[in-house]
Structures are given as structure tokens and as C-alpha cells.
Protein backbone atom coordinates (compact mmCIF):
# COMPACT_ATOMS: atom_id res chain seq x y z
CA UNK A 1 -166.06 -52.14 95.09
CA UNK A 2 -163.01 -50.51 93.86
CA UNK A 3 -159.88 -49.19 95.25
CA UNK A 4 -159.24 -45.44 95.50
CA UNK A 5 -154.94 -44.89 95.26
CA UNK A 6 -153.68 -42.01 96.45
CA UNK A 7 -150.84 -41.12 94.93
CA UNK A 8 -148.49 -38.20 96.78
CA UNK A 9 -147.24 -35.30 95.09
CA UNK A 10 -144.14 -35.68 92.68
CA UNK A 11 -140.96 -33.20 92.80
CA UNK A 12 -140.05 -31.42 89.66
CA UNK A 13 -136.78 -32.49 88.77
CA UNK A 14 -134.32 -32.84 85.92
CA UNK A 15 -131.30 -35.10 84.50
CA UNK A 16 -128.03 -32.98 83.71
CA UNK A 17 -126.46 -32.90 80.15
CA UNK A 18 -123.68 -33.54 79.53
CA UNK A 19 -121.37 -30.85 80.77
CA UNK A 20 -123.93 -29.51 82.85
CA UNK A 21 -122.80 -27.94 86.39
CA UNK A 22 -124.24 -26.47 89.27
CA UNK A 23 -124.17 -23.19 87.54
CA UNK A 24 -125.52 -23.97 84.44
CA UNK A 25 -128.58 -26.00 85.55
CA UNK A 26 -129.00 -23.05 88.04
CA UNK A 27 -129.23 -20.20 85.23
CA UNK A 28 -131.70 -22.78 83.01
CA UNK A 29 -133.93 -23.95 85.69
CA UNK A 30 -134.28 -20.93 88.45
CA UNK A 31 -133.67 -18.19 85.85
CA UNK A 32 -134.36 -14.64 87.70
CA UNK A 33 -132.68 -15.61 90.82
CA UNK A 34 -129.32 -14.94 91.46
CA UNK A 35 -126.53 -17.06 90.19
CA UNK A 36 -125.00 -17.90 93.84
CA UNK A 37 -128.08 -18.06 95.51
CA UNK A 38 -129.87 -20.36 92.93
CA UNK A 39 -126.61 -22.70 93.53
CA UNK A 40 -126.92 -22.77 96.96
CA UNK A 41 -130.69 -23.64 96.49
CA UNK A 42 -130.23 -26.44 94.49
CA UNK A 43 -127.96 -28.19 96.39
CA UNK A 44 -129.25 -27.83 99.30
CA UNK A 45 -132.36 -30.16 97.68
CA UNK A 46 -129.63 -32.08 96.23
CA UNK A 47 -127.69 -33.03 99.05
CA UNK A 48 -126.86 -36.66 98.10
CA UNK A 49 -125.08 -34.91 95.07
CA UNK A 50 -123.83 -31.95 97.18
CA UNK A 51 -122.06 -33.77 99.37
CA UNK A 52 -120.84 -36.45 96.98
CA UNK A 53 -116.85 -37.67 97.70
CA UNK A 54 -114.54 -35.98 94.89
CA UNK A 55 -116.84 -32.35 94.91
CA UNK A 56 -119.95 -32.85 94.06
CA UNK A 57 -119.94 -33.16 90.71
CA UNK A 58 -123.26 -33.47 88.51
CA UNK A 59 -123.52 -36.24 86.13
CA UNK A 60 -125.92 -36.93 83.55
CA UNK A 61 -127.23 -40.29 85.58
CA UNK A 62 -128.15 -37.37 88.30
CA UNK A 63 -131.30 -36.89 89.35
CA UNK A 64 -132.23 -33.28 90.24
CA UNK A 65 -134.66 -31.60 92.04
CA UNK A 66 -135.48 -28.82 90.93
CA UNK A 67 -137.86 -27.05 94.14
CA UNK A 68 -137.86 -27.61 97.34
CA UNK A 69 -139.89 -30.15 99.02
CA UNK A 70 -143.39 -30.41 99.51
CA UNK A 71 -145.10 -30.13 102.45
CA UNK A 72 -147.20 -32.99 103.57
């Protein structure tokens, strides 16, 4: 008999280049929403980043998600 996997939903998400900030991966990956606003959003699903001693600063090892997410 075989096995049925479920496997969950994945996050869209992205890994900065280099020189990449919030800003700029904000403006590529939520273009049509406002600058501050798209910020905000993405580090708010980024908090590990966020909040990350020395600023928050966005490297290219980053992992970023790029929605919200997902409801169970």
C-alpha cells in the first residue's frame, strides 16, 4: 500500500544581492505598494532579520520572505 505525504505550503521568498537593502528588495519584490509601507511589510515577516543586533542589516546569506504567512 503506499504512503500519501502531505507536504504544507511553501513561503515565497528570496536571497538579497549583494548591496541589497530593505528598500531595494521592497521596490523589486512588492512593486506598486508604497516604498515605506512595503518596508514595514517585509520586515515585519522578517523579524529574525529586523531585529538583528547592529540594525538589521540584509545580507546575501538572508533568507527572505517575501508574503506574509499562510494560514493553516
Amino acid at each position: 500500500m503506499a504512503k500519501t505525504v502531505n507536504i504544507p505550503p511553501v513561503r515565497n521568498f528570496i536571497q538579497p544581492v549583494p548591496g541589497d537593502d530593505w528598500a531595494s528588495i521592497a521596490a523589486r519584490e512588492l512593486p506598486g505598494t508604497p516604498a515605506e509601507e512595503a518596508v514595514g511589510m517585509l520586515q515585519s515577516w522578517n523579524l529574525y532579520v529586523a531585529f538583528r543586533p547592529g540594525g538589521g542589516a540584509v545580507t546575501p546569506s538572508d533568507v527572505i520572505f517575501v508574503e506574509p504567512p499562510r494560514a493553516a
